[in-house]
C-alpha atoms as a PDB file:
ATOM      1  CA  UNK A   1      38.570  29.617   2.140  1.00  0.00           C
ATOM      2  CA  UNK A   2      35.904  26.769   1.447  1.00  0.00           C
ATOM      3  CA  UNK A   3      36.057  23.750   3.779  1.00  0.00           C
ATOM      4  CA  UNK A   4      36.757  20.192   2.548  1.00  0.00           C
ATOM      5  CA  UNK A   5      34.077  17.681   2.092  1.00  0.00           C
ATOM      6  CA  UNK A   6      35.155  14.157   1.422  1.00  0.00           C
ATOM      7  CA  UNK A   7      32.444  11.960  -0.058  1.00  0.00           C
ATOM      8  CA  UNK A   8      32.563   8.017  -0.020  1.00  0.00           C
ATOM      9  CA  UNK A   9      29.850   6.665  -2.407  1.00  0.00           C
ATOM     10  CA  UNK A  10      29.958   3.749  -4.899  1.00  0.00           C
ATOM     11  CA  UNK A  11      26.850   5.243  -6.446  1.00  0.00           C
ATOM     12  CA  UNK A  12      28.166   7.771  -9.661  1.00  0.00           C
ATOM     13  CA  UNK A  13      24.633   9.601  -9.559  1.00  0.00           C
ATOM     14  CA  UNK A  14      24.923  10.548  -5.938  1.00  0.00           C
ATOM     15  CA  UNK A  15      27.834  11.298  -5.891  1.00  0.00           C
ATOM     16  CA  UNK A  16      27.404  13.482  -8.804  1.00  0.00           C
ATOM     17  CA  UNK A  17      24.075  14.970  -7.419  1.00  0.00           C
ATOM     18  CA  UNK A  18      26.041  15.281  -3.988  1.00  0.00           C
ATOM     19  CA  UNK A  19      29.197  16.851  -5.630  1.00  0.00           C
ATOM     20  CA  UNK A  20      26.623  19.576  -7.755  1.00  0.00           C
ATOM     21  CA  UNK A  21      25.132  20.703  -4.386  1.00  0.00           C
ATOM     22  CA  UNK A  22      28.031  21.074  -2.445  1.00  0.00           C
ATOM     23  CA  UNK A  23      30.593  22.624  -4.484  1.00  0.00           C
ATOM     24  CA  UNK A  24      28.949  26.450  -4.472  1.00  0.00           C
ATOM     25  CA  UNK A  25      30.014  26.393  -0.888  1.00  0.00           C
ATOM     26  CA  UNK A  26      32.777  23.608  -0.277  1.00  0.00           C
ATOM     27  CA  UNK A  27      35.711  21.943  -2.105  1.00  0.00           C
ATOM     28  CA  UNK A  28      34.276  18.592  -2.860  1.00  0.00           C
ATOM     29  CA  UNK A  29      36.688  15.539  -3.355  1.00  0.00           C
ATOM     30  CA  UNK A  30      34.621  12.366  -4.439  1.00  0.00           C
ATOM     31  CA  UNK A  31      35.468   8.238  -4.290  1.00  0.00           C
ATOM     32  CA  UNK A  32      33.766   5.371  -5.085  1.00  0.00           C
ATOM     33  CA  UNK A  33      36.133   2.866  -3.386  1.00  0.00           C
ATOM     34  CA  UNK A  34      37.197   2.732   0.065  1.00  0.00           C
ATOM     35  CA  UNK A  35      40.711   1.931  -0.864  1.00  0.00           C
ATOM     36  CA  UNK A  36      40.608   4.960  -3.154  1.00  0.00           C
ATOM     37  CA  UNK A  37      38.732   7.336  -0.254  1.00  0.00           C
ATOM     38  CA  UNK A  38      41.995   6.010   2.708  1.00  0.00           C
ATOM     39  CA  UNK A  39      44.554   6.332  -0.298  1.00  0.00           C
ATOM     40  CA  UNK A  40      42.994  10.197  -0.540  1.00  0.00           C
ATOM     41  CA  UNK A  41      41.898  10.900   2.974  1.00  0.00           C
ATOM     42  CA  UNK A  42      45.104  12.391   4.380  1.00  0.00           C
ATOM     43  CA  UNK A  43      45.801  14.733   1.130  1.00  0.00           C
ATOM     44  CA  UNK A  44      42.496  15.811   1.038  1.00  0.00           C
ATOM     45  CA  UNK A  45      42.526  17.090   4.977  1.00  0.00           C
ATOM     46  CA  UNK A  46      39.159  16.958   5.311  1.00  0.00           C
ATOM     47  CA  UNK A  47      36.648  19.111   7.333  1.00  0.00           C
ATOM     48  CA  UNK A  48      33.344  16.809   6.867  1.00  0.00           C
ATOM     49  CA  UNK A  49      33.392  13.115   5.807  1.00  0.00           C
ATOM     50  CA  UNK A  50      30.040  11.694   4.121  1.00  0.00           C
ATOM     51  CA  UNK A  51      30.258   7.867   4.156  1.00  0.00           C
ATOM     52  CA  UNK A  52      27.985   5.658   2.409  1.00  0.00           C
ATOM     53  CA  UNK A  53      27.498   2.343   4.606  1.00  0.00           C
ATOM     54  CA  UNK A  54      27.225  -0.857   1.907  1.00  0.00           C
ATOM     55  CA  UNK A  55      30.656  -0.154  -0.840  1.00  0.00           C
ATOM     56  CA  UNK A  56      32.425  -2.811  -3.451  1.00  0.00           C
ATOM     57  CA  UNK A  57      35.761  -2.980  -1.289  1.00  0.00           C
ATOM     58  CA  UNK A  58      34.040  -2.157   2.274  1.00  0.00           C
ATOM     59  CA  UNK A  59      31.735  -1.088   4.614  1.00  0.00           C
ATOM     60  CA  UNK A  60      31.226   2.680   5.485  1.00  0.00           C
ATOM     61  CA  UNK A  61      30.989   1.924   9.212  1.00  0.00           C
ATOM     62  CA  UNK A  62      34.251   0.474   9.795  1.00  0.00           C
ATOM     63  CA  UNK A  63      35.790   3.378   7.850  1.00  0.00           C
ATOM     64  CA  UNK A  64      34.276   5.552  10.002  1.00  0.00           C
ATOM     65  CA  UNK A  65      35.453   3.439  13.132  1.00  0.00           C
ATOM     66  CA  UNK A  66      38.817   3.620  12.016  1.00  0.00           C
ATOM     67  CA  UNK A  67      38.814   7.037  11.530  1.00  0.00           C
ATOM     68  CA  UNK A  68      37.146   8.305  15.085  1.00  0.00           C
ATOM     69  CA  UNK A  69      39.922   5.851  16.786  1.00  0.00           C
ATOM     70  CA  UNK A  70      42.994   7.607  14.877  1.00  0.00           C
ATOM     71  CA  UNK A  71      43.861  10.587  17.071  1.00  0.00           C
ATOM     72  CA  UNK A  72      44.563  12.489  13.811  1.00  0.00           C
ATOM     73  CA  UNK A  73      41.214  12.543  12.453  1.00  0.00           C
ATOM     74  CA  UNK A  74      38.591  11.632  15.522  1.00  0.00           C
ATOM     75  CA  UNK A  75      37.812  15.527  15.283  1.00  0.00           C
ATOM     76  CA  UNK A  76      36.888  15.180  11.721  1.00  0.00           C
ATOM     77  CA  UNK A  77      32.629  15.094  12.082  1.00  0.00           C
ATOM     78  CA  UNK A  78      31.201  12.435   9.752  1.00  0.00           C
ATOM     79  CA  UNK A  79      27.920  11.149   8.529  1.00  0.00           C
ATOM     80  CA  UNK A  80      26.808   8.276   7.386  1.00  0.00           C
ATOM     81  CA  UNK A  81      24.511   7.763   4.637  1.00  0.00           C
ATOM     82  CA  UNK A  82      22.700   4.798   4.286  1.00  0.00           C
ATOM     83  CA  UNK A  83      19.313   3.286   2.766  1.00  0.00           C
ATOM     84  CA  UNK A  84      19.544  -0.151   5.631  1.00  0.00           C
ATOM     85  CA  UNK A  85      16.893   0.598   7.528  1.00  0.00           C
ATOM     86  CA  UNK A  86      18.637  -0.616  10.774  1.00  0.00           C
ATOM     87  CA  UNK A  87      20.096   3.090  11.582  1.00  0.00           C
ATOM     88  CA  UNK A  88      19.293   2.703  15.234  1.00  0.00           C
ATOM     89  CA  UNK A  89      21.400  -0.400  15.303  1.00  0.00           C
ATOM     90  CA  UNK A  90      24.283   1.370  13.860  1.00  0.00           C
ATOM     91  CA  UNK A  91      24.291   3.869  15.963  1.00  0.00           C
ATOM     92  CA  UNK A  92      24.846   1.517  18.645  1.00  0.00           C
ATOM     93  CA  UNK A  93      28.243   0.556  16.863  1.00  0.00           C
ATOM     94  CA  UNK A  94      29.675   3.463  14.476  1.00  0.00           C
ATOM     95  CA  UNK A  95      30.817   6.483  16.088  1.00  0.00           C
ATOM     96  CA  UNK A  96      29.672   8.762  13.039  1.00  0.00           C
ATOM     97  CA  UNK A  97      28.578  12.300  14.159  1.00  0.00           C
ATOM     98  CA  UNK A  98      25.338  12.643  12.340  1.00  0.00           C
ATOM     99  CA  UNK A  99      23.549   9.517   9.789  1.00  0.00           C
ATOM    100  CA  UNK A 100      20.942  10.228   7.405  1.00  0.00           C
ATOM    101  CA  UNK A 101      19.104   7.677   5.208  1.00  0.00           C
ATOM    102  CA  UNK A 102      18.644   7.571   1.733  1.00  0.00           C
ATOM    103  CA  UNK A 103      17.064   8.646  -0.091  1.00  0.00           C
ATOM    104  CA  UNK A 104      17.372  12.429   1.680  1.00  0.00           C
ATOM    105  CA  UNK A 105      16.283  15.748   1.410  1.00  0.00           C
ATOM    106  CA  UNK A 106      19.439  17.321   0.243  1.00  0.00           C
ATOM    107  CA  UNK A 107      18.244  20.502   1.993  1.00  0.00           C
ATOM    108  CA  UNK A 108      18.063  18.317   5.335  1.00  0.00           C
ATOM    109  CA  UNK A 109      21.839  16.995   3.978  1.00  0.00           C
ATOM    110  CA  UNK A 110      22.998  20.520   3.508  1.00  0.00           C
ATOM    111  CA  UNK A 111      21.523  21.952   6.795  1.00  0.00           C
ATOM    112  CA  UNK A 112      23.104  18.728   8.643  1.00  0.00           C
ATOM    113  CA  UNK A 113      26.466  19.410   7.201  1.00  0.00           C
ATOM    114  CA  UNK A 114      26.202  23.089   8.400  1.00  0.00           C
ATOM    115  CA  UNK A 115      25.618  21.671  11.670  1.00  0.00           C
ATOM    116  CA  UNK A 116      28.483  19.982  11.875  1.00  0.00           C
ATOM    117  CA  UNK A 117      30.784  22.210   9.919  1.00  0.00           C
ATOM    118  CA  UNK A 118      31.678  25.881  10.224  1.00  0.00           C
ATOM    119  CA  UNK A 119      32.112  28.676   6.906  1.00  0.00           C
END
């Protein structure tokens, strides 16, 4: 059975280009909003989240926050994508598993989420 990959991006073309990658290998479930991706989260029971930090509604970091202090989904690994070159700052506040910048490697995405996820 293919693991769950939630995606929060307000960029269509990633998400898109994100969503073609993944999908040979994991059931991909997409949102542009962050009141869409919380509306979403529980249904979709994720296995990987990949958070985008600067969205219309939100920011990518407190999402993650959130979710790493709710005991039902602080196992849930995520990674945070962002093109701020401050990433050392916010690892000093966000508890994401794993951040990447933008623009990536979508092999070094892909190897990343295998890291952190297990077929």
């Amino acid at each position: 059975m293919n693991k769950n990959i939630c995606v929060l991006e307000d960029s269509e073309e990633i998400l898109e280009l994100i969503h073609m990658i993944l999908e040979q290998n994991y059931n991909v479930y997409g949102f542009t909003t962050v009141s869409g991706f919380m509306s979403g989260y529980t249904e979709m029971a994720p296995d990987l989240c990949l958070l985008d930090v600067m969205l219309p509604d939100g920011n990518g970091l407190e999402v993650c926050n959130s979710l790493k202090n709710n005991g039902l989904s602080r196992h849930v690994p995520i990674i945070i994508m962002t093109a701020n070159a401050g990433i050392q700052k916010m690892k000093e506040i966000c508890l994401a598993d794993d951040f990447i910048s933008k623009p990536f490697d979508m092999d070094d995405l892909i190897r990343r989420i295998g890291i952190h996820i297990q077929n």
